[in-house]
ModelCIF file with pLDDT and N, C-alpha, C, O atoms, coordinates in Angstrom:
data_MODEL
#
_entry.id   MODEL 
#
_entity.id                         1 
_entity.type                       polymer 
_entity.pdbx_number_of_molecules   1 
#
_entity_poly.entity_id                      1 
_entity_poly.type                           'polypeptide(L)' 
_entity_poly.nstd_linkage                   no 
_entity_poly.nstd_monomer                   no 
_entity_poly.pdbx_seq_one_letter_code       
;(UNK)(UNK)(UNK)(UNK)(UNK)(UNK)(UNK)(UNK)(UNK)(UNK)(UNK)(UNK)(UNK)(UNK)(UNK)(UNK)
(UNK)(UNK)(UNK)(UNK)(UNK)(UNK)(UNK)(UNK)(UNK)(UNK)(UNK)(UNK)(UNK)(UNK)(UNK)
;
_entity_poly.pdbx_seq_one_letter_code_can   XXXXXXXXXXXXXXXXXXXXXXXXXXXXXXX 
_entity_poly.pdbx_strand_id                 A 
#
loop_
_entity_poly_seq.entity_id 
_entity_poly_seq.num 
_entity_poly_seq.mon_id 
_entity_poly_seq.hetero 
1 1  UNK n 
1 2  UNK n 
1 3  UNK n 
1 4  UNK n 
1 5  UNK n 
1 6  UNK n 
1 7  UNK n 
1 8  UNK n 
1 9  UNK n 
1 10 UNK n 
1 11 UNK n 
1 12 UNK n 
1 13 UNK n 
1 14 UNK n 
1 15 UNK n 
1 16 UNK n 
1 17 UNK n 
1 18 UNK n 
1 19 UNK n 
1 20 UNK n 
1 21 UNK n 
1 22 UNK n 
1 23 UNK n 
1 24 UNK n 
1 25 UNK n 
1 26 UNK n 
1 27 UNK n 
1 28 UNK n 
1 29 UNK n 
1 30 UNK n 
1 31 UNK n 
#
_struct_asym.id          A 
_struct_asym.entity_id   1 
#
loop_
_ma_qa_metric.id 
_ma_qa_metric.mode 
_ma_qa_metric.name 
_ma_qa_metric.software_group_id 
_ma_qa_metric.type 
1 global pLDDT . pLDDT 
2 local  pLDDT . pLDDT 
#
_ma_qa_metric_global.metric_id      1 
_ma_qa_metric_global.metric_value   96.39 
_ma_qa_metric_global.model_id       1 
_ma_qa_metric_global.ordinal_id     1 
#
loop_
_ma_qa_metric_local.label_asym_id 
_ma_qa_metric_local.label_comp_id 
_ma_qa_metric_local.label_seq_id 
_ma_qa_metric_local.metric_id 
_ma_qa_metric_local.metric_value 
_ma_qa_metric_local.model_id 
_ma_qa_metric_local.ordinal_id 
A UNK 1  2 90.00 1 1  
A UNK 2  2 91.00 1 2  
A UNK 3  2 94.00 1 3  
A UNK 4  2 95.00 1 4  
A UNK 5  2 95.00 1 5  
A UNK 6  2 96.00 1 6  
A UNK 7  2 96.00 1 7  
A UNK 8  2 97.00 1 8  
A UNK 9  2 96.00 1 9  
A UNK 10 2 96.00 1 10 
A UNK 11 2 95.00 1 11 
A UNK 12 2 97.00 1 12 
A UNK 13 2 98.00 1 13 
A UNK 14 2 98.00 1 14 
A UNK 15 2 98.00 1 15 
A UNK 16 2 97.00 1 16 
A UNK 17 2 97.00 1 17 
A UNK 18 2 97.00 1 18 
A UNK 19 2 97.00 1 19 
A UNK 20 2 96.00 1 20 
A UNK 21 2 95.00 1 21 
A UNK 22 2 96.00 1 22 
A UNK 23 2 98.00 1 23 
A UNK 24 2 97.00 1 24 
A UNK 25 2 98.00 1 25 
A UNK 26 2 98.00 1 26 
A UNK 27 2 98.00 1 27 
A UNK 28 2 98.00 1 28 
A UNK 29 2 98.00 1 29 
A UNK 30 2 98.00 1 30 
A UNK 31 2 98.00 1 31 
#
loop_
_atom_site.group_PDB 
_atom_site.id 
_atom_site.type_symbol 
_atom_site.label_atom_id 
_atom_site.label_alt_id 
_atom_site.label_comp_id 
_atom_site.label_asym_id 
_atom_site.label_entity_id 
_atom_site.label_seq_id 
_atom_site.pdbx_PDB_ins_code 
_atom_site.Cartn_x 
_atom_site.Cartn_y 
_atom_site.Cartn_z 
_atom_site.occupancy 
_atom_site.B_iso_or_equiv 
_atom_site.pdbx_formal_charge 
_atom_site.auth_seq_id 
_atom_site.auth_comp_id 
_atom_site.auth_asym_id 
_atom_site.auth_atom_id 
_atom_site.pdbx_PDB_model_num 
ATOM 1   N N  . UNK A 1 1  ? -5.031  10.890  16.956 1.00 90.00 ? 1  UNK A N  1 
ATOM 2   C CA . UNK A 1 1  ? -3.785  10.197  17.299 1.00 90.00 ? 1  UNK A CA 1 
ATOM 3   C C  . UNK A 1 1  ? -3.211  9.464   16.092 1.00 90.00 ? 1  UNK A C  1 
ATOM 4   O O  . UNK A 1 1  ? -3.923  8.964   15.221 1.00 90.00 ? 1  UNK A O  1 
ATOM 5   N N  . UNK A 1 2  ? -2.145  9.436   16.093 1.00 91.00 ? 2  UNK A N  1 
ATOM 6   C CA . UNK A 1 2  ? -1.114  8.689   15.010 1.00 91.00 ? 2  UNK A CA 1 
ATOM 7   C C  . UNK A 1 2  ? -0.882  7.198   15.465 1.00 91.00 ? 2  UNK A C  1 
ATOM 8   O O  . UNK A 1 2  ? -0.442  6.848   16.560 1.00 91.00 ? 2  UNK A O  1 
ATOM 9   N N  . UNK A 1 3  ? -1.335  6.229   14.217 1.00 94.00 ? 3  UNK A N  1 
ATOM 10  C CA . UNK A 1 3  ? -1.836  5.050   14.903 1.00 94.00 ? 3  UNK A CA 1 
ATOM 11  C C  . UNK A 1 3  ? -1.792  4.469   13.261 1.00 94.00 ? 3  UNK A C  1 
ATOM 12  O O  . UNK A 1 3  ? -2.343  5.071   12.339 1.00 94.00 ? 3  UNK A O  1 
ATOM 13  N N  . UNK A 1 4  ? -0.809  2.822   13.051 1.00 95.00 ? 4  UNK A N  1 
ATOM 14  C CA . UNK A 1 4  ? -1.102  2.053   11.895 1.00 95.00 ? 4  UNK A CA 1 
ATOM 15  C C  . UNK A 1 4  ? -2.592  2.033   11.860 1.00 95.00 ? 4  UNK A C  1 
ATOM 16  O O  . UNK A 1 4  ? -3.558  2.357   12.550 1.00 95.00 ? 4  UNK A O  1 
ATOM 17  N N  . UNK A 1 5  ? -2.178  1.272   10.254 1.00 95.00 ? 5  UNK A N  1 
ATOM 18  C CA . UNK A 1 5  ? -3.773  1.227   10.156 1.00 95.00 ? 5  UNK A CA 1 
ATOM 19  C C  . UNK A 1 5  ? -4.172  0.048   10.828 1.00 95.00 ? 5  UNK A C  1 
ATOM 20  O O  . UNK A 1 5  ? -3.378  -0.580  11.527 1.00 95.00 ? 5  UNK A O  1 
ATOM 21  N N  . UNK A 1 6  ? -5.717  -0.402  10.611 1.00 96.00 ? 6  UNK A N  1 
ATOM 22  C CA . UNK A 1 6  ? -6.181  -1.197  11.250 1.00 96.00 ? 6  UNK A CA 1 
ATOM 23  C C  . UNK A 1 6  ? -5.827  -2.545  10.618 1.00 96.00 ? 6  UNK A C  1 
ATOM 24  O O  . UNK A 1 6  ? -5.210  -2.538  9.553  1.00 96.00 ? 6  UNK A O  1 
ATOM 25  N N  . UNK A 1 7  ? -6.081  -3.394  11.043 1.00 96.00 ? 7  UNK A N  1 
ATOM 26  C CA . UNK A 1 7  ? -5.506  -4.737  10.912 1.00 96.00 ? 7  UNK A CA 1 
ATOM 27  C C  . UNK A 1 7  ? -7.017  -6.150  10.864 1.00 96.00 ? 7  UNK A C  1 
ATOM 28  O O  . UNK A 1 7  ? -7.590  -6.338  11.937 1.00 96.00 ? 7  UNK A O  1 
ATOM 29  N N  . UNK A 1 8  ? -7.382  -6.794  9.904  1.00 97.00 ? 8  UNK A N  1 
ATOM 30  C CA . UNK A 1 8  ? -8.293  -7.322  9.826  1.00 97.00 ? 8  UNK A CA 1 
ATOM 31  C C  . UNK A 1 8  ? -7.919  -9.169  10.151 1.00 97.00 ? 8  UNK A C  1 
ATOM 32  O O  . UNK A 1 8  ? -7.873  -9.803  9.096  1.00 97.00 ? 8  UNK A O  1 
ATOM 33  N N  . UNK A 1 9  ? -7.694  -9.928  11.287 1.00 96.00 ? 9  UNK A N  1 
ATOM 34  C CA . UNK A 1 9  ? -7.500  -10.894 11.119 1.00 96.00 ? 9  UNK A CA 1 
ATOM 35  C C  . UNK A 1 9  ? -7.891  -12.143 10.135 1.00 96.00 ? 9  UNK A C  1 
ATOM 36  O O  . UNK A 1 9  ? -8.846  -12.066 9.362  1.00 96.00 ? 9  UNK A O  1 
ATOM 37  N N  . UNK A 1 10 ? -7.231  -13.060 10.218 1.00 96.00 ? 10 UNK A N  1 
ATOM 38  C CA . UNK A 1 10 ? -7.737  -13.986 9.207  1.00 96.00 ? 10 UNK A CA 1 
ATOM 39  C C  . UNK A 1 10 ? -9.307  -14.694 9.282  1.00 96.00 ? 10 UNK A C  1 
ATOM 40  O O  . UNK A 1 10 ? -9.807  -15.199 8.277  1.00 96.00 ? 10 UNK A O  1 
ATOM 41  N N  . UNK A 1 11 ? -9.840  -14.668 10.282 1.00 95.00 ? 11 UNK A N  1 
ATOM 42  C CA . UNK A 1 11 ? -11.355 -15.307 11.083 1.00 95.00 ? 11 UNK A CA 1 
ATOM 43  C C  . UNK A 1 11 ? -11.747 -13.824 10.973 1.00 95.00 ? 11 UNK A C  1 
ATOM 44  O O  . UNK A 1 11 ? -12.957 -13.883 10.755 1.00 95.00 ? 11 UNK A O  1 
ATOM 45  N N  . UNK A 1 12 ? -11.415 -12.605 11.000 1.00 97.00 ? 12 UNK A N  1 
ATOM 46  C CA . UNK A 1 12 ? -12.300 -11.320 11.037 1.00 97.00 ? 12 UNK A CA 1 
ATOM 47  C C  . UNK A 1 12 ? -13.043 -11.043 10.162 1.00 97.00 ? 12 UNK A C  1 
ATOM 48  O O  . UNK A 1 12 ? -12.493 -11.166 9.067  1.00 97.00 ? 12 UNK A O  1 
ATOM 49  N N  . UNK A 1 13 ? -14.367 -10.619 10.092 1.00 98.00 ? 13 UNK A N  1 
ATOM 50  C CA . UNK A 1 13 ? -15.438 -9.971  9.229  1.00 98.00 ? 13 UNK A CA 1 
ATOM 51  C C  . UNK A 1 13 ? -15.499 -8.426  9.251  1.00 98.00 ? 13 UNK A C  1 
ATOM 52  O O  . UNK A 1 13 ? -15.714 -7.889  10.337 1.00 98.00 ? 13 UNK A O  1 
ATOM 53  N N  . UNK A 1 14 ? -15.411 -8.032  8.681  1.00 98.00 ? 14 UNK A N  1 
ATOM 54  C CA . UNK A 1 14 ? -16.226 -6.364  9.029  1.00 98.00 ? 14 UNK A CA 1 
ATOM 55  C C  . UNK A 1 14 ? -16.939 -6.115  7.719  1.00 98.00 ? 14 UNK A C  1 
ATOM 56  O O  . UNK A 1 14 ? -16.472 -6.298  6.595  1.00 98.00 ? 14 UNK A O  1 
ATOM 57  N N  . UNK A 1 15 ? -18.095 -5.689  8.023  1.00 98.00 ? 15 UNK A N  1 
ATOM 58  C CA . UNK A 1 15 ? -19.584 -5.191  6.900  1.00 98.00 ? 15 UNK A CA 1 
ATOM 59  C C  . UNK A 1 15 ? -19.944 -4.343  7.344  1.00 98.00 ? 15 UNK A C  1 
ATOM 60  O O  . UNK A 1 15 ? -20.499 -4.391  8.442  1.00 98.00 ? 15 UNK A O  1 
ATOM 61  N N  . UNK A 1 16 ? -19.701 -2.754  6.385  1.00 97.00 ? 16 UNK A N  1 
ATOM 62  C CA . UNK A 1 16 ? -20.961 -1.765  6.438  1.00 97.00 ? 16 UNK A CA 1 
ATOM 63  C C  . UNK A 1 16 ? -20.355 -1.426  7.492  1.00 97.00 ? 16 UNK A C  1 
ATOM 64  O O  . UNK A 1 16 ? -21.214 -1.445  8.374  1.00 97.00 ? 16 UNK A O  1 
ATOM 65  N N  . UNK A 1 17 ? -19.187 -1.066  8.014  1.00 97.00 ? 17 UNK A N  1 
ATOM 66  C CA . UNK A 1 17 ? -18.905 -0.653  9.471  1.00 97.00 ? 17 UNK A CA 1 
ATOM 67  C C  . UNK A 1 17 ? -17.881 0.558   9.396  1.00 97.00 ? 17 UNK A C  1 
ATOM 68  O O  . UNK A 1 17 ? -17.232 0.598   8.351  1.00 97.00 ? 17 UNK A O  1 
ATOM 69  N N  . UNK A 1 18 ? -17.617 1.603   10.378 1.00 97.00 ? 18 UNK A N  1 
ATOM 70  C CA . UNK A 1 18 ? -16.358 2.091   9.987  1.00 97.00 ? 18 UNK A CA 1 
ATOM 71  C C  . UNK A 1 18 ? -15.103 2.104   10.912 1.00 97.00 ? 18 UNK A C  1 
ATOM 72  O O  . UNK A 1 18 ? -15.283 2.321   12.110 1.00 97.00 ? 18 UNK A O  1 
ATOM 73  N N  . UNK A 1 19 ? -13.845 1.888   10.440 1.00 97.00 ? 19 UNK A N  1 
ATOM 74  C CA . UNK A 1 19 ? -12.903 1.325   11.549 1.00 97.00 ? 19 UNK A CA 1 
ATOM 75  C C  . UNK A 1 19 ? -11.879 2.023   11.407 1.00 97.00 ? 19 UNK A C  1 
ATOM 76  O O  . UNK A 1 19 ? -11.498 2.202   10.251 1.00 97.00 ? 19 UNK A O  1 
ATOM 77  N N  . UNK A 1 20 ? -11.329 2.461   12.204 1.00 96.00 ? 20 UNK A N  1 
ATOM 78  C CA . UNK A 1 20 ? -10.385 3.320   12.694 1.00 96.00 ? 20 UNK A CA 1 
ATOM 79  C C  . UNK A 1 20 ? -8.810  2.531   12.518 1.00 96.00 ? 20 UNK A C  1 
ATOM 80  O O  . UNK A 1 20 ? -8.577  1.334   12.684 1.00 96.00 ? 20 UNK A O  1 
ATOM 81  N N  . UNK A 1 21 ? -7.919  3.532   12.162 1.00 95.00 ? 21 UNK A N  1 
ATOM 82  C CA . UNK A 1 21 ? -6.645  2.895   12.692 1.00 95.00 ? 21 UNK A CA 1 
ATOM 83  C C  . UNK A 1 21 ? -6.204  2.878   13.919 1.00 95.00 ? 21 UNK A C  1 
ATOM 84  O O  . UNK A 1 21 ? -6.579  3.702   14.754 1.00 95.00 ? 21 UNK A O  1 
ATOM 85  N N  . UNK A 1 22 ? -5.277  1.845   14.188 1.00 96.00 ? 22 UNK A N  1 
ATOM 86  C CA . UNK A 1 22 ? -4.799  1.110   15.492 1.00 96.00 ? 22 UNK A CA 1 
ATOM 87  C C  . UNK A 1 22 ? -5.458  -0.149  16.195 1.00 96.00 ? 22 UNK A C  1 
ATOM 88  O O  . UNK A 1 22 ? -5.054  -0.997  16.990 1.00 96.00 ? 22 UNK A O  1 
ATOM 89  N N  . UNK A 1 23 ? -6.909  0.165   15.407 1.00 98.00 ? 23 UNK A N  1 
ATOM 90  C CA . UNK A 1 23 ? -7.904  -1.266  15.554 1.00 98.00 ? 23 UNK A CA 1 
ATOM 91  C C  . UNK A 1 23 ? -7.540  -2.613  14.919 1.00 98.00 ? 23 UNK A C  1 
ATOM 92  O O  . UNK A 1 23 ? -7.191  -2.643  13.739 1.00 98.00 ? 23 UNK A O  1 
ATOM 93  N N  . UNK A 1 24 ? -7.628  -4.045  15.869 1.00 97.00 ? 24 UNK A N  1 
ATOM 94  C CA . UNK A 1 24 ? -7.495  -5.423  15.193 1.00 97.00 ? 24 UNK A CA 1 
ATOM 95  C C  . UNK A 1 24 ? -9.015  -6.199  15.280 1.00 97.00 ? 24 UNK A C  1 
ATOM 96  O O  . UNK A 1 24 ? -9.617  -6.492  16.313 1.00 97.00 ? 24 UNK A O  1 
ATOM 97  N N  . UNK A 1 25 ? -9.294  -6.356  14.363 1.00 98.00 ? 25 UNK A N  1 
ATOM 98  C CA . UNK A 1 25 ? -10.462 -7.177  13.993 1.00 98.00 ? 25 UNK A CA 1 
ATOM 99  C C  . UNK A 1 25 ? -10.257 -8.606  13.926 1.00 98.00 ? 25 UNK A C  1 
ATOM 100 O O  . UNK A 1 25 ? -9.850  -9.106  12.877 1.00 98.00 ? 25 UNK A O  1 
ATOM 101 N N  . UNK A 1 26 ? -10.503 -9.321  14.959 1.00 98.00 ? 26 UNK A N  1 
ATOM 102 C CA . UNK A 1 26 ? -10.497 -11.110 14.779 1.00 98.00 ? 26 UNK A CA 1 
ATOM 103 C C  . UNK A 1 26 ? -11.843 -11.752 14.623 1.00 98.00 ? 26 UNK A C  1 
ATOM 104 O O  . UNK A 1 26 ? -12.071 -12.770 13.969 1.00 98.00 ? 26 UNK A O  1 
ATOM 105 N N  . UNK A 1 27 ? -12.750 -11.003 15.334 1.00 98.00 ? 27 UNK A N  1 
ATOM 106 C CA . UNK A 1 27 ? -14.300 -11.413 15.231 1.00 98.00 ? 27 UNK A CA 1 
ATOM 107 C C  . UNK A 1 27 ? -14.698 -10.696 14.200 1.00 98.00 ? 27 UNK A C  1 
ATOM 108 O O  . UNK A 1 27 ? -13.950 -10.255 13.327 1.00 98.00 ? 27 UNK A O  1 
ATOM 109 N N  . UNK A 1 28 ? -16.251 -10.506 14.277 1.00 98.00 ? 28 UNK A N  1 
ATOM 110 C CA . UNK A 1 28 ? -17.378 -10.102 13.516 1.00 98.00 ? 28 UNK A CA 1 
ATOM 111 C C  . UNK A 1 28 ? -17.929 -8.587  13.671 1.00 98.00 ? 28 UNK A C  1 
ATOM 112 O O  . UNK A 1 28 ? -18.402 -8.269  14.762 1.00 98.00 ? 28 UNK A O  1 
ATOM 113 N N  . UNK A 1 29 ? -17.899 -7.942  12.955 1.00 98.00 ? 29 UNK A N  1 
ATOM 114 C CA . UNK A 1 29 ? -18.338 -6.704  13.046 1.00 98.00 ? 29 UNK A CA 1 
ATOM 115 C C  . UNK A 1 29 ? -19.077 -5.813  11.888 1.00 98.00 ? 29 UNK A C  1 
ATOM 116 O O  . UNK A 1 29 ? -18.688 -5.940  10.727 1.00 98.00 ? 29 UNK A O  1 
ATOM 117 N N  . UNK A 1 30 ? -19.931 -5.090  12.139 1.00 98.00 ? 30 UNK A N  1 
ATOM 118 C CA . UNK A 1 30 ? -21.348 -5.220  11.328 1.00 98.00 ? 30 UNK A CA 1 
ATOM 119 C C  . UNK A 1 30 ? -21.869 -3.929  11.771 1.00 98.00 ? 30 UNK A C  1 
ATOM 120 O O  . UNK A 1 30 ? -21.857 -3.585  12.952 1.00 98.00 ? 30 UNK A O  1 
ATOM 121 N N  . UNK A 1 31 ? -22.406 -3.095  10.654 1.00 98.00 ? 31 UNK A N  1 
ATOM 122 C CA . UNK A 1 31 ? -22.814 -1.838  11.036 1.00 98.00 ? 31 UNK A CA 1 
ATOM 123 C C  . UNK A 1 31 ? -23.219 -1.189  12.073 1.00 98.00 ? 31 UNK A C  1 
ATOM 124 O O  . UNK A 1 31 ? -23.502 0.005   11.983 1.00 98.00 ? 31 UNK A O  1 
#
């Protein structure tokens, strides 16, 4: 699907993970 990319909030983490577009990250996310 055709989808922006993902979006990492300002409080969001992501490590070692893999993330898709259309996804918003506000929390923590980790392999």
């Amino acid at each position: 699907p055709i989808k922006p990319p993902h979006v990492t909030g300002p409080d969001g983490v992501i490590s070692h993970s893999l993330v898709t577009g259309g996804s918003q990250v506000d929390g923590s996310v980790a392999n």
